[in-house]
Protein backbone atom coordinates (compact mmCIF):
# COMPACT_ATOMS: atom_id res chain seq x y z
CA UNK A 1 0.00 0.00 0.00
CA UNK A 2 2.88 2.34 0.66
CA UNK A 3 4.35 2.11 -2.99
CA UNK A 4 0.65 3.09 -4.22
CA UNK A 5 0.73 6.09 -1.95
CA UNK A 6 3.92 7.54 -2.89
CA UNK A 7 3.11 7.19 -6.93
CA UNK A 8 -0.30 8.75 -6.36
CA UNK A 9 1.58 11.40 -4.12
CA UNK A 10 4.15 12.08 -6.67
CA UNK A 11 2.09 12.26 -9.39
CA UNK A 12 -0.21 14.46 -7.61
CA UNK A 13 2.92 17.13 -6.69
CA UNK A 14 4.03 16.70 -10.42
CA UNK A 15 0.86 17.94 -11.66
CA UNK A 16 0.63 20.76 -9.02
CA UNK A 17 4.61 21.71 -10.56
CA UNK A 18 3.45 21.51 -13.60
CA UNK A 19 0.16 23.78 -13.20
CA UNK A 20 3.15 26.51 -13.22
CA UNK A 21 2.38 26.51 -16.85
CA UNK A 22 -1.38 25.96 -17.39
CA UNK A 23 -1.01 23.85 -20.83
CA UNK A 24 1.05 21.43 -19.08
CA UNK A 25 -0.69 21.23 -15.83
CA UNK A 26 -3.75 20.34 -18.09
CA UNK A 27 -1.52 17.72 -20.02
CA UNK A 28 -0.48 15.98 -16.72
CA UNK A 29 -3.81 16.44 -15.01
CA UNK A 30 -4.80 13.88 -17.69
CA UNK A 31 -2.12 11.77 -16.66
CA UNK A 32 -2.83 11.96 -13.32
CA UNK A 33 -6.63 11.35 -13.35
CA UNK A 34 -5.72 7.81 -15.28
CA UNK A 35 -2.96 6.76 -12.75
CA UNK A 36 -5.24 7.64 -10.02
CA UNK A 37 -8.27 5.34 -11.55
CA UNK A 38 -6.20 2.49 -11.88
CA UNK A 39 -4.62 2.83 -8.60
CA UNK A 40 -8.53 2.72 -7.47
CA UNK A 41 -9.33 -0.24 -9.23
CA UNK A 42 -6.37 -1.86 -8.04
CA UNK A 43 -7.41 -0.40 -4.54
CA UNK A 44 -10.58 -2.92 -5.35
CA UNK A 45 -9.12 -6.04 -5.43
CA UNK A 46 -8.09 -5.14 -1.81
CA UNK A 47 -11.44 -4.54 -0.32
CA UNK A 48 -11.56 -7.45 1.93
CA UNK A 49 -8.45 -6.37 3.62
CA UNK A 50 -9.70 -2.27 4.40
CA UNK A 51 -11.88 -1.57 7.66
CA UNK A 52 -15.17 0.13 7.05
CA UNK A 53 -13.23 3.87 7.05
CA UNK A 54 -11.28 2.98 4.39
CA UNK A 55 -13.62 1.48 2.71
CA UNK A 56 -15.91 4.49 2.62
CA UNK A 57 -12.92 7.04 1.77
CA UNK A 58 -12.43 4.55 -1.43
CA UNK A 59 -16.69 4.57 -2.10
CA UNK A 60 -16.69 7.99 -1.70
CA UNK A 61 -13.60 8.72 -4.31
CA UNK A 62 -15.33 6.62 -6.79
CA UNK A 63 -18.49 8.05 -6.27
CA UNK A 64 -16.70 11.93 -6.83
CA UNK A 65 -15.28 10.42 -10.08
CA UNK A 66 -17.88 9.13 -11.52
CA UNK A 67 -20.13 12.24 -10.77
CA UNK A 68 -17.48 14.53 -12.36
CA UNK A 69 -17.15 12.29 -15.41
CA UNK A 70 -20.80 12.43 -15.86
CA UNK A 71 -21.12 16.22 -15.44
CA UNK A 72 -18.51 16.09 -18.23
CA UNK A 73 -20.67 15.02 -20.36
CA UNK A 74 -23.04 17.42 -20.20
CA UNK A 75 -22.81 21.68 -21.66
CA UNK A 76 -21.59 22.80 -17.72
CA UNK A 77 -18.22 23.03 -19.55
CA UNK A 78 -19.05 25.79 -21.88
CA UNK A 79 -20.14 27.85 -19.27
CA UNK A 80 -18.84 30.15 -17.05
CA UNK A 81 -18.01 27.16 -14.65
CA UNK A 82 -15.52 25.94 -17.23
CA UNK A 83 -12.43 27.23 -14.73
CA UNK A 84 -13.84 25.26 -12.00
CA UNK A 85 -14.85 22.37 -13.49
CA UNK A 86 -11.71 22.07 -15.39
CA UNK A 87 -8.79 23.35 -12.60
CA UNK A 88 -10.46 23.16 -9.05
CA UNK A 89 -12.88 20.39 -8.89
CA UNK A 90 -10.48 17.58 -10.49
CA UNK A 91 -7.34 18.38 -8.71
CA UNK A 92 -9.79 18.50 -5.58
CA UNK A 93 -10.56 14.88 -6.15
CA UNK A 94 -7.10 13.82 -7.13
CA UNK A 95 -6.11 15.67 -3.68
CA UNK A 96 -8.79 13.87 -1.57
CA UNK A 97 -7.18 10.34 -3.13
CA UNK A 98 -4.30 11.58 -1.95
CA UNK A 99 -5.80 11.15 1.32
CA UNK A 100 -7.74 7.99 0.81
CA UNK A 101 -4.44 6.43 0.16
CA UNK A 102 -2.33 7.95 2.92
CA UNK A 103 -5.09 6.90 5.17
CA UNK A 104 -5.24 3.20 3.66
CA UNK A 105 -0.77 3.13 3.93
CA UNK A 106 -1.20 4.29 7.67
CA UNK A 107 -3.98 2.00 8.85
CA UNK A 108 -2.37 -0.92 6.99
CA UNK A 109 1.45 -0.14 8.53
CA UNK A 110 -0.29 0.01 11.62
CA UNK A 111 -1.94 -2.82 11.86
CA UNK A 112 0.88 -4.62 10.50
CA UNK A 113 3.05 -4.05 12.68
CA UNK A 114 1.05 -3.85 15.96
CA UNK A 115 -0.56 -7.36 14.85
CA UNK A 116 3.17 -8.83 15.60
């Protein structure tokens, strides 16, 4: 769980870097938000091993995705939400996986460790 942390962590930091110029912020934001579903899906086969708090921080990520994807498909984008939808609310999400997984690395060390 630890190596899935840091690459969603770094990847997450790249992409705030990289916001320094907007273009390629925008370029690795798209990067980011397809490392950070697969790390989720991978996150899945786990499920059987999380307690019910991480298990609800990875429902409610999913949930937040697939809302946001959906919105994308409607005209919100063309409106003068467009910043929002395309800057604040993604890297939002991709910040509160950030969590998820620091929370799923620290409850895992711990109880691997204390379970000695």
């Amino acid at each position: 769980m630890k190596t899935i942390h840091n690459i969603n962590k770094w990847s997450f930091i790249i992409t705030l870097i990289l916001y320094l110029t907007i273009y390629y912020g925008l370029l690795a934001q798209i990067f980011l938000g397809g490392i950070q579903v697969t790390l989720a899906i991978t996150l899945f086969m786990y499920w059987r091993k999380f307690n019910n708090q991480q298990k609800k921080h990875l429902l409610i990520y999913s949930c937040l995705t697939i809302i946001y994807g959906l919105l994308c498909l409607t005209d919100i984008m063309n409106s003068d939400f467009a910043p929002i939808f395309l800057f604040i609310i993604p890297m939002t999400i991709a910040g509160y996986f950030v969590y998820t997984t620091y929370k799923i690395k620290k409850i895992s060390y711990e109880f691997k460790y204390n379970s000695i």
